[in-house]
C-alpha atoms as a PDB file:
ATOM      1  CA  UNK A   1     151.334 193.069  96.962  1.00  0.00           C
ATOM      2  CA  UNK A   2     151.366 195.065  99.955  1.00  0.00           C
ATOM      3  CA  UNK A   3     148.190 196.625 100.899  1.00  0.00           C
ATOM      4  CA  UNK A   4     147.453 199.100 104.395  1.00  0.00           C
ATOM      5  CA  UNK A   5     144.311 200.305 105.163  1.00  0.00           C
ATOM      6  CA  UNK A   6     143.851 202.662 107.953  1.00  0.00           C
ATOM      7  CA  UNK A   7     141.081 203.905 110.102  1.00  0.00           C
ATOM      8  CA  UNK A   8     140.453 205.860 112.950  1.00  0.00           C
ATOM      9  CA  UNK A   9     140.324 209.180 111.895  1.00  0.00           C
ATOM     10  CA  UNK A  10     137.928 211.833 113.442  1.00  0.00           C
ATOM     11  CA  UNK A  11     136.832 215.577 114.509  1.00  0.00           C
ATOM     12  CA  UNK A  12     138.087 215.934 117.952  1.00  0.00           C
ATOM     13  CA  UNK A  13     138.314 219.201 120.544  1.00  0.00           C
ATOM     14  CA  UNK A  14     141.907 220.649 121.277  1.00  0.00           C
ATOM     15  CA  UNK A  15     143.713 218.464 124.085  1.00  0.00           C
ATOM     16  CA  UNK A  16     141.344 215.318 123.064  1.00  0.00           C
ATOM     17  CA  UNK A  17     143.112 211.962 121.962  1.00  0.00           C
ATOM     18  CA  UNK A  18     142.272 209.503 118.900  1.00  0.00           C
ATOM     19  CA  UNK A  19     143.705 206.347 118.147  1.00  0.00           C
ATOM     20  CA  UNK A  20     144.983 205.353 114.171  1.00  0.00           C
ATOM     21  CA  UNK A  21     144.997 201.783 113.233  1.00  0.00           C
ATOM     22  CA  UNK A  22     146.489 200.628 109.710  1.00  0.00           C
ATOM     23  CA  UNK A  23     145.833 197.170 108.810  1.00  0.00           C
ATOM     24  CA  UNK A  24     148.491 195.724 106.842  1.00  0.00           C
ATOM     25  CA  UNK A  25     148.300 192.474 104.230  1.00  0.00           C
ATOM     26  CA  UNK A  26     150.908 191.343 101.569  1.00  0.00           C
ATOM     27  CA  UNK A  27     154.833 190.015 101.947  1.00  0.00           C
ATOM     28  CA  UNK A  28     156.366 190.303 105.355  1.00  0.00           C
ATOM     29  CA  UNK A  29     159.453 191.318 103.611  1.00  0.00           C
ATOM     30  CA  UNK A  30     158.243 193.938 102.300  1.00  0.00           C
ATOM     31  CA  UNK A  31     156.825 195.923 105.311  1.00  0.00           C
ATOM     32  CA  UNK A  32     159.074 195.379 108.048  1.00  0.00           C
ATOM     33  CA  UNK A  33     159.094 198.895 108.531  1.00  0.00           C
ATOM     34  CA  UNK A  34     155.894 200.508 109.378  1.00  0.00           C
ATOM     35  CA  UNK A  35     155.599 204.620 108.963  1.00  0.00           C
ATOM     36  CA  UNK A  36     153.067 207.279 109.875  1.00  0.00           C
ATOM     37  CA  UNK A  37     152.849 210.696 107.757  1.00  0.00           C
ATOM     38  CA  UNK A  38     150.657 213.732 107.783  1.00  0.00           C
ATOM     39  CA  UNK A  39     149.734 216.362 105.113  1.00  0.00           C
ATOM     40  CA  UNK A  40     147.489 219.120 105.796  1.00  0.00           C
ATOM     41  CA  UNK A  41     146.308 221.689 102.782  1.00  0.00           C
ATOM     42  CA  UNK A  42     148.822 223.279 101.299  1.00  0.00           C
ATOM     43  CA  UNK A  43     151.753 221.640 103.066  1.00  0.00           C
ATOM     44  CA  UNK A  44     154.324 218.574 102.435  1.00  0.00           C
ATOM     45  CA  UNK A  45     153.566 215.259 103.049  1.00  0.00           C
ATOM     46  CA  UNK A  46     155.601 214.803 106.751  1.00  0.00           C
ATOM     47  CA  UNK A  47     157.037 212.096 108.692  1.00  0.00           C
ATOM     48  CA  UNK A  48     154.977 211.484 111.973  1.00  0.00           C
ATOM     49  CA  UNK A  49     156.517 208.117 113.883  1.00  0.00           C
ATOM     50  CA  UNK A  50     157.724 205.155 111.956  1.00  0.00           C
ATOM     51  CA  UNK A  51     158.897 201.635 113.610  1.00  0.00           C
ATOM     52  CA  UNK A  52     160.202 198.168 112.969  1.00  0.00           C
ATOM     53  CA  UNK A  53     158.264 194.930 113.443  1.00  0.00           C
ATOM     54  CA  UNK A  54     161.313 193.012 114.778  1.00  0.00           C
ATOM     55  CA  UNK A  55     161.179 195.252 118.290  1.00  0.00           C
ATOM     56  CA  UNK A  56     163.490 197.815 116.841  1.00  0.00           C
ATOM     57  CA  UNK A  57     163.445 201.844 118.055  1.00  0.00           C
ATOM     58  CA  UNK A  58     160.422 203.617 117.750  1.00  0.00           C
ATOM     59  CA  UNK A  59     161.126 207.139 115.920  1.00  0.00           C
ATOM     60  CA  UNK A  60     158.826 210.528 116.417  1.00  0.00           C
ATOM     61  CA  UNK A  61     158.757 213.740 114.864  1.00  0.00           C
ATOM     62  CA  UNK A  62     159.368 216.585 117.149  1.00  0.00           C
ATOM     63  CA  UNK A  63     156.003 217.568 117.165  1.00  0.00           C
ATOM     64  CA  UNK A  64     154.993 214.210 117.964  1.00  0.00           C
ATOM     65  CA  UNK A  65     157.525 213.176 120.511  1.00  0.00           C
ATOM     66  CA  UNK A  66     155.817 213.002 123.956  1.00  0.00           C
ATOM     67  CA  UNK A  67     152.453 213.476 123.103  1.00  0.00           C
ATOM     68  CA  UNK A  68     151.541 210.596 119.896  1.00  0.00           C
ATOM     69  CA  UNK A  69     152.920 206.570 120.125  1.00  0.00           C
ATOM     70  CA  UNK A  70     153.196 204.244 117.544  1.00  0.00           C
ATOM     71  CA  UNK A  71     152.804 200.454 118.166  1.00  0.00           C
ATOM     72  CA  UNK A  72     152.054 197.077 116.656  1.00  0.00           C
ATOM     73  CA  UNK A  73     150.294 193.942 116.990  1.00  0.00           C
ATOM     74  CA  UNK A  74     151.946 191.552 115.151  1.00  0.00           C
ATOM     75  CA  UNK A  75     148.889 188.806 115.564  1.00  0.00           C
ATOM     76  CA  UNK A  76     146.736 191.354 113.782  1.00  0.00           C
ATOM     77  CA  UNK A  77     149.231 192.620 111.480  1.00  0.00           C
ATOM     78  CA  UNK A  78     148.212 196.489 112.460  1.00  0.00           C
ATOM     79  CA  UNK A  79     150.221 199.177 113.402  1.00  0.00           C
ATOM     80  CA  UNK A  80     148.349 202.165 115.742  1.00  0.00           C
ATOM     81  CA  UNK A  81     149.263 205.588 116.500  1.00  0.00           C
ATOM     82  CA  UNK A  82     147.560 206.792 119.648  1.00  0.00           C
ATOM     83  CA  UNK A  83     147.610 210.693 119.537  1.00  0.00           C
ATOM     84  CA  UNK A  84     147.280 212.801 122.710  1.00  0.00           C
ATOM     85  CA  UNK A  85     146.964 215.743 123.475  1.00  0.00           C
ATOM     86  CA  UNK A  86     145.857 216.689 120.207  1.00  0.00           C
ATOM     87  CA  UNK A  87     146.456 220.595 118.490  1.00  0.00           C
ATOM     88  CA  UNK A  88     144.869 221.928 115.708  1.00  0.00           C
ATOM     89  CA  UNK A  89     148.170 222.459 114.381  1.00  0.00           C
ATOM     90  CA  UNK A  90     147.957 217.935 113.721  1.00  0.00           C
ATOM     91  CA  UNK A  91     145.184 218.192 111.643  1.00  0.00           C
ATOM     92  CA  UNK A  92     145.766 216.799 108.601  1.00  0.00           C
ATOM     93  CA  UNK A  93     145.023 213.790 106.492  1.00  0.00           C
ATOM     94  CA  UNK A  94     147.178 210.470 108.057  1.00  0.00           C
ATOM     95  CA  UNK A  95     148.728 207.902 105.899  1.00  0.00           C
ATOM     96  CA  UNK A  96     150.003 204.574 107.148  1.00  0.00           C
ATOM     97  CA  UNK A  97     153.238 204.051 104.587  1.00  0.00           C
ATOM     98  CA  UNK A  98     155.776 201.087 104.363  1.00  0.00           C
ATOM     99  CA  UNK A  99     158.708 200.150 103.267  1.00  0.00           C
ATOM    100  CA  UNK A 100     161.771 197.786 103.909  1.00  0.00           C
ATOM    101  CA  UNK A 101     164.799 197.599 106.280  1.00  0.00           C
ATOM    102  CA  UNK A 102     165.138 201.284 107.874  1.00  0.00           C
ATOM    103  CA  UNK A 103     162.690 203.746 109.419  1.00  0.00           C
ATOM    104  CA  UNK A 104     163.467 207.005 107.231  1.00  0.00           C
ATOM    105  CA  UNK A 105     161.375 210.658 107.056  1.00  0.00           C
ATOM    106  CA  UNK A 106     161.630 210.816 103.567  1.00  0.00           C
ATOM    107  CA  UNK A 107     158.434 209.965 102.038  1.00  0.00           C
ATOM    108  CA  UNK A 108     159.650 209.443  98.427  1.00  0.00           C
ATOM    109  CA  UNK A 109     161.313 206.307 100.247  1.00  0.00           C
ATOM    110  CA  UNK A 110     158.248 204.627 101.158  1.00  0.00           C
ATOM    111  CA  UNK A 111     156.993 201.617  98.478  1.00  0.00           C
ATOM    112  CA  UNK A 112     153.389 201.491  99.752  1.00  0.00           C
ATOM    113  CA  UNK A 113     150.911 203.838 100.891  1.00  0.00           C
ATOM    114  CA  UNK A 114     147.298 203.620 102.888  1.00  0.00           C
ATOM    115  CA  UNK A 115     144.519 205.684 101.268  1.00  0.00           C
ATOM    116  CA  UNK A 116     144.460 208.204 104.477  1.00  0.00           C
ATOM    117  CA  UNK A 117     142.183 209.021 106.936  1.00  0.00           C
ATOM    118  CA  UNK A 118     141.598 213.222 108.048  1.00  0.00           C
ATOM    119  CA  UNK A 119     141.760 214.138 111.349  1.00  0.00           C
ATOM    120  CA  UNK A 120     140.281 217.570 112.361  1.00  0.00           C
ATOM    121  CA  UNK A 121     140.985 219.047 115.867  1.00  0.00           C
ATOM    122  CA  UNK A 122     138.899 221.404 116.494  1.00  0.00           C
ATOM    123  CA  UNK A 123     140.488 224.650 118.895  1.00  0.00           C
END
């Protein structure tokens, strides 16, 4: 069973930076691809940056592109999203989700799920 557990979640000012980290346990197999979503009050659950553990493409929501990266350390099985320049149009509570084979923005696609971690930028 695949299990993520992510941290790094915080109240920050307007143009400050914060870094996510999702630790990830379970099959391999099952979590070659490695997602980051958003959902603030009242909205959808959206796709943030999602990538592949085998050094395949990284992938970015236009509101992320430029300003928020998404890497992994494959010796510590975590996956981080370093935010910059944060808005406080990106706060929101941040889930680390998984899944098999291809990066997608759909998060019905997704098989596992982190329990989320709020981040609050403050204008």
């Amino acid at each position: 069973q695949v299990q993520l557990v992510e941290s790094g979640g915080g109240l920050v000012q307007a143009g400050g930076s914060l870094r996510l980290s999702c630790a990830a346990s379970g099959p391999t197999f099952s979590r070659d691809v490695m997602a980051w979503f958003r959902q603030a009050p009242g909205k959808e659950r959206e796709f943030v940056a999602g990538m592949l553990w085998n050094g395949g493409g990284r992938y970015y929501s236009e509101s992320a592109k430029g300003r928020f990266t998404i890497s992994g350390d494959n010796a510590k099985n975590t996956v981080y999203l370093q935010m910059n320049s944060l808005k406080a149009e990106d706060t929101a509570v941040y889930y680390c989700a998984a899944r098999r084979v291809v990066v997608t923005a759909s998060p019905q696609t997704y098989d596992y799920w982190g329990q989320g971690t709020q981040v609050t930028v403050s204008s």
